[in-house]
N, C-alpha and C. Protein backbone atom coordinates (compact mmCIF):
# COMPACT_ATOMS: atom_id res chain seq x y z
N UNK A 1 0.84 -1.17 0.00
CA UNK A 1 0.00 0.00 0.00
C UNK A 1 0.89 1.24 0.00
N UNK A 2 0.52 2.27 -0.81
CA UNK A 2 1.87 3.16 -0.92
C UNK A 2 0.81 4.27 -0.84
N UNK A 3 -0.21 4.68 -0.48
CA UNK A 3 -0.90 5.38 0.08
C UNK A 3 -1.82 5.37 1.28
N UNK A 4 -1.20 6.51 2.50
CA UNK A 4 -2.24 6.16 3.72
C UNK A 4 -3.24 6.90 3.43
N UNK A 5 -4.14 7.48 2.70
CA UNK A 5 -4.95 7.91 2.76
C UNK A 5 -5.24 9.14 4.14
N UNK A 6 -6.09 9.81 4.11
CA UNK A 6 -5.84 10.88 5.45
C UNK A 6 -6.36 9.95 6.87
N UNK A 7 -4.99 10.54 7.68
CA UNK A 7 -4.86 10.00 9.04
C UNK A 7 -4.76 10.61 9.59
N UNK A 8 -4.91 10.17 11.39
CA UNK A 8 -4.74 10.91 12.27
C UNK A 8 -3.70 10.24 12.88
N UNK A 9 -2.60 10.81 13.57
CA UNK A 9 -1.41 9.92 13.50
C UNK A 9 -1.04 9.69 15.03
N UNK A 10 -0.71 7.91 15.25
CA UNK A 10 -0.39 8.02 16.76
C UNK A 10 0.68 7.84 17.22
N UNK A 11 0.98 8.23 18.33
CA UNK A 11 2.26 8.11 18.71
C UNK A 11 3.63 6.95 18.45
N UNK A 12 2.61 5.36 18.38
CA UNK A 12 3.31 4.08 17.84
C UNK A 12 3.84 4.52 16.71
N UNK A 13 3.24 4.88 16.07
CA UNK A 13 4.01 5.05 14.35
C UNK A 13 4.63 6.39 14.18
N UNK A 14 4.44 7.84 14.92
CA UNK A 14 5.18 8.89 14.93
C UNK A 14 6.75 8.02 15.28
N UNK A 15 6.91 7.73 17.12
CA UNK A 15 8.19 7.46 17.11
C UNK A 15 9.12 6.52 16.43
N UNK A 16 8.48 5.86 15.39
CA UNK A 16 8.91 4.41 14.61
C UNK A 16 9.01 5.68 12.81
N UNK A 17 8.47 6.65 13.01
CA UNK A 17 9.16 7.53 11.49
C UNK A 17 10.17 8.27 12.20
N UNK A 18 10.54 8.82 13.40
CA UNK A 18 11.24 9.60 13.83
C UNK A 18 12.28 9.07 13.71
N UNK A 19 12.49 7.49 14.34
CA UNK A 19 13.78 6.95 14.26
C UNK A 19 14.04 6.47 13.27
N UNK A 20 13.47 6.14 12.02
CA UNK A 20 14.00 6.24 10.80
C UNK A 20 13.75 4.62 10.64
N UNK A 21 12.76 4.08 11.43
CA UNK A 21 12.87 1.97 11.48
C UNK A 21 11.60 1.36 10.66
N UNK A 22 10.68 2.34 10.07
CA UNK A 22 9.97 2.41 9.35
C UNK A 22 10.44 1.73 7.33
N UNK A 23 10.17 0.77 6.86
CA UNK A 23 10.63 0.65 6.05
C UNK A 23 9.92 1.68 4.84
N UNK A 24 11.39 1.88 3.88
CA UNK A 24 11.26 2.85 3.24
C UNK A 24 9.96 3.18 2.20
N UNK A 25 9.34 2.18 1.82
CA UNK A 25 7.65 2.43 0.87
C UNK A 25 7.06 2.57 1.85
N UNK A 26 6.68 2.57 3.13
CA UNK A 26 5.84 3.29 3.56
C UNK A 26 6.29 4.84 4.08
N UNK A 27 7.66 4.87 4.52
CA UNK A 27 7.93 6.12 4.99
C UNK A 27 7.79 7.19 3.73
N UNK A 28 8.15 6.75 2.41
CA UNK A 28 8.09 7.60 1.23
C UNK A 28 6.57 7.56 1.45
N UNK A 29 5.54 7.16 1.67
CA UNK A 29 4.09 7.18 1.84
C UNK A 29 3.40 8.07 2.95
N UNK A 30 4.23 8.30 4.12
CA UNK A 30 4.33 9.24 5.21
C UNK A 30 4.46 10.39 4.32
N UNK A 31 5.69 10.70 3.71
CA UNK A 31 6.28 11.71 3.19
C UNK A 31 5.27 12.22 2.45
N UNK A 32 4.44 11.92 1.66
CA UNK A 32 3.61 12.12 0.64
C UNK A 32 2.32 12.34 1.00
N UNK A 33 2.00 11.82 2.56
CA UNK A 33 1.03 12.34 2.59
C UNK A 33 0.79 13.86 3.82
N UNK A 34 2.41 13.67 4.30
CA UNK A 34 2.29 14.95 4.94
C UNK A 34 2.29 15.91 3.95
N UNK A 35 2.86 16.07 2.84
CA UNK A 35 2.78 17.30 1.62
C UNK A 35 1.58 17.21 1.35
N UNK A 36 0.67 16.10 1.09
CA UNK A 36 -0.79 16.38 0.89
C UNK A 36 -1.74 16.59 2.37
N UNK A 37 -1.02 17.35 3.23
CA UNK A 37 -2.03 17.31 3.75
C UNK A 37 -2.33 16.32 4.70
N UNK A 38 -2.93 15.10 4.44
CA UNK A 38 -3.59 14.44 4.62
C UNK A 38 -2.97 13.81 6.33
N UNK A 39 -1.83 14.16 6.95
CA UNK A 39 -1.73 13.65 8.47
C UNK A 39 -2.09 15.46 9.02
N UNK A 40 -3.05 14.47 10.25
CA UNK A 40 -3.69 14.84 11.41
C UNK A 40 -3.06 15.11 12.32
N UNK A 41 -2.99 15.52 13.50
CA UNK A 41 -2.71 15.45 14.74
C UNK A 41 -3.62 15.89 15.50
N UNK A 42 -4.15 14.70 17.02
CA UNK A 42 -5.22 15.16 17.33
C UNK A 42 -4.22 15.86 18.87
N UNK A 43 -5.35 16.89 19.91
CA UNK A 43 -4.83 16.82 21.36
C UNK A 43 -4.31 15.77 21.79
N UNK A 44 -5.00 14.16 22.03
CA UNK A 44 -4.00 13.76 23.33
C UNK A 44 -2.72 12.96 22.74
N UNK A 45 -2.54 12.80 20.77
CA UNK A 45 -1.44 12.54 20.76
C UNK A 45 -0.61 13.55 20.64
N UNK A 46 -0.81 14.89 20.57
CA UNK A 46 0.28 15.78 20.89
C UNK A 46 1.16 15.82 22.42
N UNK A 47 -0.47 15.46 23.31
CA UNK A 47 0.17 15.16 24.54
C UNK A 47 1.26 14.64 24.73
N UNK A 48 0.61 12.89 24.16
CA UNK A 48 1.65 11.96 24.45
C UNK A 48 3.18 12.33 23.66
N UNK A 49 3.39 12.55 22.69
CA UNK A 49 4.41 13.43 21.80
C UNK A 49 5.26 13.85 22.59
N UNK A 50 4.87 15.30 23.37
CA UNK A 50 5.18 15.86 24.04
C UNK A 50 5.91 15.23 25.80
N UNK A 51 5.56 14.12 26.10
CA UNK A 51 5.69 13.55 27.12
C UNK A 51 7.55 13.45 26.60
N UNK A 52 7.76 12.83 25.12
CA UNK A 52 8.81 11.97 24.97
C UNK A 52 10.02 12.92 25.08
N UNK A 53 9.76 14.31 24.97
CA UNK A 53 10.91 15.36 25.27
C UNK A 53 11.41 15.31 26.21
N UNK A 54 12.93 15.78 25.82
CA UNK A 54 13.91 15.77 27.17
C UNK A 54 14.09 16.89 27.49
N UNK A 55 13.76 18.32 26.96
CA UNK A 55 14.23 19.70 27.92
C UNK A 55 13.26 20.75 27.36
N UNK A 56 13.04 21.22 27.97
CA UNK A 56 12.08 22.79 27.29
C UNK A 56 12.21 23.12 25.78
N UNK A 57 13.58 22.76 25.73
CA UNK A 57 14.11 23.62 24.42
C UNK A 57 13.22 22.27 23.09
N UNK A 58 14.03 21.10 24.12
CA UNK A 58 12.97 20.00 22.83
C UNK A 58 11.39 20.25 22.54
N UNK A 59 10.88 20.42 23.88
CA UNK A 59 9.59 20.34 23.88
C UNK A 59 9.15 21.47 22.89
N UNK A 60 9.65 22.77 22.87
CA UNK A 60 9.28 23.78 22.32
C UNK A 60 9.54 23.37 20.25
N UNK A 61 10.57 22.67 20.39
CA UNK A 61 10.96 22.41 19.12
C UNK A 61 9.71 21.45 18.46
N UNK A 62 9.66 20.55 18.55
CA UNK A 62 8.75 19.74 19.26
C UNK A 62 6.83 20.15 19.16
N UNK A 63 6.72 21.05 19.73
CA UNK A 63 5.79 21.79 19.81
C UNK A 63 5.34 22.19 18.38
N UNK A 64 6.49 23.22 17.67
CA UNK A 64 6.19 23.81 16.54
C UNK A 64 6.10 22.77 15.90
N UNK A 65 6.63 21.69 15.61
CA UNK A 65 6.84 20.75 14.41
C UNK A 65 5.72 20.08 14.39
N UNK A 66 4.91 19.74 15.51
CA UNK A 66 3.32 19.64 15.81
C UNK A 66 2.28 20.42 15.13
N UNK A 67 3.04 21.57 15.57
CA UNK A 67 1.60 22.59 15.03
C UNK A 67 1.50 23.48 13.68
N UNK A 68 2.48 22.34 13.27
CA UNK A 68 2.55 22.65 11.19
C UNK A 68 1.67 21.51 10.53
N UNK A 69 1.09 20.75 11.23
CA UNK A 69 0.04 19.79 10.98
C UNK A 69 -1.27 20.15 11.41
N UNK A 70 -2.34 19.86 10.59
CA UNK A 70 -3.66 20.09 10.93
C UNK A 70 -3.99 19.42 11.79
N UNK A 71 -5.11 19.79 12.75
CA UNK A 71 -5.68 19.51 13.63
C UNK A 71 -7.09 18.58 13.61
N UNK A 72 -7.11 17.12 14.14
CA UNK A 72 -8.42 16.38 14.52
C UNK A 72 -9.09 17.31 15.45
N UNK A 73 -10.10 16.80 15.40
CA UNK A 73 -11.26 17.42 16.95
C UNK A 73 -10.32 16.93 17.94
N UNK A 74 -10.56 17.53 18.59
CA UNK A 74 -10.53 17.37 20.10
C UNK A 74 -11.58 17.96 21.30
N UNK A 75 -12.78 17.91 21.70
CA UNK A 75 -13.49 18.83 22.09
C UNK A 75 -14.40 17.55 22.87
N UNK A 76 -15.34 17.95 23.50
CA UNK A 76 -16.36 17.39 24.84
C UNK A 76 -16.82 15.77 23.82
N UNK A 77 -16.86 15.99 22.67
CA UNK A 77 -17.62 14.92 21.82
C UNK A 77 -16.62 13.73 21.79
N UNK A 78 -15.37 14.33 21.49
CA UNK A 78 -13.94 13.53 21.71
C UNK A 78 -14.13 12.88 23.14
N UNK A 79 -13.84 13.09 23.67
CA UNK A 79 -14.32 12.56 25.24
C UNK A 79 -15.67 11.30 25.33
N UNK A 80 -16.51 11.90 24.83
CA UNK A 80 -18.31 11.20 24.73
C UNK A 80 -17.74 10.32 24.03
N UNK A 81 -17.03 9.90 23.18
CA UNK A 81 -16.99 9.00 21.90
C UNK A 81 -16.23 8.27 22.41
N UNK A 82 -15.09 8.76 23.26
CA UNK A 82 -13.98 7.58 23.86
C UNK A 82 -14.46 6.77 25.13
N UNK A 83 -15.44 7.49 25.79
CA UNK A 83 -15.95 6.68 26.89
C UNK A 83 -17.05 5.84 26.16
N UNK A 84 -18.14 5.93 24.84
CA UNK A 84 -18.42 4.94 24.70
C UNK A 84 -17.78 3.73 24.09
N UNK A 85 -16.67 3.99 23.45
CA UNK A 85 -15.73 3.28 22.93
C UNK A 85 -15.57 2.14 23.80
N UNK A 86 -15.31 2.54 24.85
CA UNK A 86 -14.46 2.03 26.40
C UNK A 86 -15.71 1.17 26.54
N UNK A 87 -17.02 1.57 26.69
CA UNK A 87 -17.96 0.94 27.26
C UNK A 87 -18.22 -0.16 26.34
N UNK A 88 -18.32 0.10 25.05
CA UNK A 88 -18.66 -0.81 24.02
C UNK A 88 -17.44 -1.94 24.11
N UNK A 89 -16.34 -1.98 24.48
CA UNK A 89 -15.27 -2.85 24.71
C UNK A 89 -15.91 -3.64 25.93
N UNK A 90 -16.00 -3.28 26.99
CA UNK A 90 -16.19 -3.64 28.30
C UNK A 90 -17.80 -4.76 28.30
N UNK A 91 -18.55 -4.51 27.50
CA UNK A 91 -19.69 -4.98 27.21
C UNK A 91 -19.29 -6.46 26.28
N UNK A 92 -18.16 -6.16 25.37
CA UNK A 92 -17.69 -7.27 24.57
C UNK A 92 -16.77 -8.67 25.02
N UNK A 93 -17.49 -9.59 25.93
CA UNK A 93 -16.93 -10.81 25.96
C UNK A 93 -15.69 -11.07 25.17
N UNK A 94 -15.34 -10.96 24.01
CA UNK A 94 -14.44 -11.22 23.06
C UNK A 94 -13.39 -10.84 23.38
N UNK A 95 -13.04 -9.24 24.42
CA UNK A 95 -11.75 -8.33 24.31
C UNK A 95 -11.71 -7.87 25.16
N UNK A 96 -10.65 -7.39 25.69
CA UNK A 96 -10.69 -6.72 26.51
C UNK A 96 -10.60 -5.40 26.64
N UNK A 97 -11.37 -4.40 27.71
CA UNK A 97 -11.49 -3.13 27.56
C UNK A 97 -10.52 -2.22 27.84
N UNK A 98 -9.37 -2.86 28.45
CA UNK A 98 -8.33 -2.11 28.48
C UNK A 98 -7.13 -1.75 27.85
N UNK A 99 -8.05 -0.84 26.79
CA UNK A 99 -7.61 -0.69 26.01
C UNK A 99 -6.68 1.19 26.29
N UNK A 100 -5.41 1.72 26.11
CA UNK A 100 -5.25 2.67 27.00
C UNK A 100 -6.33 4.06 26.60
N UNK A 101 -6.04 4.90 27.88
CA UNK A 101 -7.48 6.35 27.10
C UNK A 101 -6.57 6.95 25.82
N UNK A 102 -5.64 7.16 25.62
CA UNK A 102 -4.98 8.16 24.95
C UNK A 102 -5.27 7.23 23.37
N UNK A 103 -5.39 6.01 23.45
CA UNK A 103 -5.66 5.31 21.78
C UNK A 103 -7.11 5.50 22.03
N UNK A 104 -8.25 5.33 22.91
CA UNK A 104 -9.64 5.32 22.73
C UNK A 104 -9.81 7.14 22.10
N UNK A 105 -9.00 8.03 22.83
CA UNK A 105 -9.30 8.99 22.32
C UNK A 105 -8.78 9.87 20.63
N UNK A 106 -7.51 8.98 20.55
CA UNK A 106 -6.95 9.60 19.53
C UNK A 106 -7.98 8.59 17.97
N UNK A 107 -8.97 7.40 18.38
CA UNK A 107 -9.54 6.70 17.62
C UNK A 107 -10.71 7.63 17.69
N UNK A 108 -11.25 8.49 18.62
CA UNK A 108 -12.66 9.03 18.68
C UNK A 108 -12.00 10.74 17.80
N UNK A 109 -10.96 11.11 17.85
CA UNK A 109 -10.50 11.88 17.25
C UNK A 109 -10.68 11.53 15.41
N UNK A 110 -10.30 10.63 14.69
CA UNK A 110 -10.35 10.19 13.64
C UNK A 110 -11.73 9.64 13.33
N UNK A 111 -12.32 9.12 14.49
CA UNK A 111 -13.76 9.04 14.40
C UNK A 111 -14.68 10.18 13.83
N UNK A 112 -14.36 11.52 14.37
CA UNK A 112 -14.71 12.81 14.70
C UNK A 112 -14.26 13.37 12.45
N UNK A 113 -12.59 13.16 12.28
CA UNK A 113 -12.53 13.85 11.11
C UNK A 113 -12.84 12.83 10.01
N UNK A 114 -13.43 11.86 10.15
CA UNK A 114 -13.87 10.79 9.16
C UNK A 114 -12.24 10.72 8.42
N UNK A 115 -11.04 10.13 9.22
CA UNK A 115 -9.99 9.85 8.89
C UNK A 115 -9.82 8.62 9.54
N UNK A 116 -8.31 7.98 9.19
CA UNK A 116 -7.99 6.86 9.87
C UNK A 116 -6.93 7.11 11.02
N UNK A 117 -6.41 5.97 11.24
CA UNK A 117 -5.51 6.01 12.57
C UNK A 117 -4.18 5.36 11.68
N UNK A 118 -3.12 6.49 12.20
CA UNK A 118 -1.94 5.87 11.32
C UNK A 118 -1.07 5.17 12.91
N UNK A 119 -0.82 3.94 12.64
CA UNK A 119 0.09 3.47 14.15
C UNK A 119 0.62 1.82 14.33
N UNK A 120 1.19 2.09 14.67
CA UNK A 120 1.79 0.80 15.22
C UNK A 120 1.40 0.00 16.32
N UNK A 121 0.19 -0.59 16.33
CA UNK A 121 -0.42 -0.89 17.79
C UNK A 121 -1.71 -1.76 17.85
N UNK A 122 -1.75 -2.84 17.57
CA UNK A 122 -2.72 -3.71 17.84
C UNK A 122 -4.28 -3.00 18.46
N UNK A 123 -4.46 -2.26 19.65
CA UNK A 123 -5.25 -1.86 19.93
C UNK A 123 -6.09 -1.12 19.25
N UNK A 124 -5.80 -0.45 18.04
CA UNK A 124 -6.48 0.18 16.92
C UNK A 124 -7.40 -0.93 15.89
N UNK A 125 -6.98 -2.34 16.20
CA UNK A 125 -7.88 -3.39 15.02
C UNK A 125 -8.81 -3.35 16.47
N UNK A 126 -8.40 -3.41 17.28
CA UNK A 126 -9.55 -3.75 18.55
C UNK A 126 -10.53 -2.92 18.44
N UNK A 127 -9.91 -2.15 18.27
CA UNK A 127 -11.13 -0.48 18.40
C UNK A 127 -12.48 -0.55 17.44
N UNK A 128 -11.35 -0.91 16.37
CA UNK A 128 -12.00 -0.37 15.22
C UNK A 128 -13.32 -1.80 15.06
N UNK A 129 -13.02 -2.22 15.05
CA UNK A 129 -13.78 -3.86 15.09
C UNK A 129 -14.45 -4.15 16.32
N UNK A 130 -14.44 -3.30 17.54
CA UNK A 130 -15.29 -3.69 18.52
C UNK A 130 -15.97 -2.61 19.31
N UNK A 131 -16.14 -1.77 18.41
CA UNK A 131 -16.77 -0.27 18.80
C UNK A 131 -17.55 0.31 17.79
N UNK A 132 -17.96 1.53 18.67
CA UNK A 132 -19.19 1.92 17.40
C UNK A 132 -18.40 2.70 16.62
N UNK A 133 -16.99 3.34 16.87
CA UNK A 133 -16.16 4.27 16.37
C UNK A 133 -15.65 3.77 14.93
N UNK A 134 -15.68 4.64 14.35
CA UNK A 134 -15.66 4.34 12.22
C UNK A 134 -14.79 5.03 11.63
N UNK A 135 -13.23 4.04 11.44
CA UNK A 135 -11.96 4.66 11.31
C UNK A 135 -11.50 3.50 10.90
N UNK A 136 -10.18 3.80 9.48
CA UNK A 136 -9.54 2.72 8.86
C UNK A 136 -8.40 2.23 10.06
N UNK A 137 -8.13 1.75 10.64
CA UNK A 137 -6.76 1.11 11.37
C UNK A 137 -5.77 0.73 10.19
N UNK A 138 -4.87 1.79 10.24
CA UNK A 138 -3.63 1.91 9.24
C UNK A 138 -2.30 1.83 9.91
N UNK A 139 -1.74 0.38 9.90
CA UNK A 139 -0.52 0.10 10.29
C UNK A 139 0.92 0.64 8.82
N UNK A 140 1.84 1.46 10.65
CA UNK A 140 2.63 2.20 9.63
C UNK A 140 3.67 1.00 9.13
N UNK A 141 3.67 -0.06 9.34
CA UNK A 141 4.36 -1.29 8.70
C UNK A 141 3.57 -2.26 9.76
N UNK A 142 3.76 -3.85 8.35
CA UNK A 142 2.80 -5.00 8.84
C UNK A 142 3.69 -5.02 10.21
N UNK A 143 2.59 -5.28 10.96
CA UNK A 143 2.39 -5.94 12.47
C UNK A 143 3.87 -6.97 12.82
N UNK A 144 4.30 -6.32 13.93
CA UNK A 144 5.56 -7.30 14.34
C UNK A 144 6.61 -7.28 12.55
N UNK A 145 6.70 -6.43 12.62
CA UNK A 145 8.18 -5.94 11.03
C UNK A 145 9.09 -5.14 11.64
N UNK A 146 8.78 -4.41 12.70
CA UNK A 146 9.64 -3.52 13.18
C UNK A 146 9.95 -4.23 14.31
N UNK A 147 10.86 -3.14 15.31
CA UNK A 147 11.06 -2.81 16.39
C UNK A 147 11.74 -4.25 16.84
């Protein structure tokens, strides 16, 4: 697949393009779709983003390089959507609901811009397949290739 189509991007697959472990047809696919546009960034993965800095000066760096990307929702509905997310898991025999808040919300975020979830993280097929939330789960390389 050499197109992600528009995403909202999570932290699993941000720090896996940062360090460069991303194989190269999809990272040229990153590349292409940040010039189009098409990556997201919602609030709580800027949060988490932001957690991974080591000094003011990073964070600030950091910060800007964030906020040259468009913005998912983030707002009271973001919230409403991740707690039913949570609930709709918890109700499901099949899985389990602990799933962490920062992926229920960054999935109700992409929920919100009728985009997908770009990431490295199992918990996004969970989501997406056991919730009412309606988002492509877009792994930034097949499952267990990296890391």
């Amino acid at each position: 697949m050499t197109d992600l189509g528009r995403v909202v991007v999570d932290n699993s697959a941000w720090a896996r393009l940062i360090r460069g472990t991303v194989p190269e047809p999809r990272a040229r696919a990153w590349a292409d779709a940040v010039l189009r546009g098409d990556v997201l960034v919602s609030e709580p993965f800027r949060l988490e983003a932001l957690y991974s800095a080591r000094s003011g000066e990073d964070v600030e760096r950091l910060a800007a390089e964030l906020d040259a990307f468009d913005r998912a929702p983030s707002d009271a509905a973001t919230w409403s959507l991740a707690q039913r997310a949570q609930r709709d898991l918890a109700g499901d025999r099949r899985v389990s609901h602990r799933v962490k808040p920062i992926d229920l919300l960054v999935a109700a975020s992409a929920h919100q811009a009728s985009a997908g979830v770009l990431h490295y993280d199992g918990a996004y097929d969970v989501i997406a397949e056991h919730t009412s939330l309606t988002f492509a789960s877009v792994w930034v390389a097949p499952r267990g290739s990296i890391d």
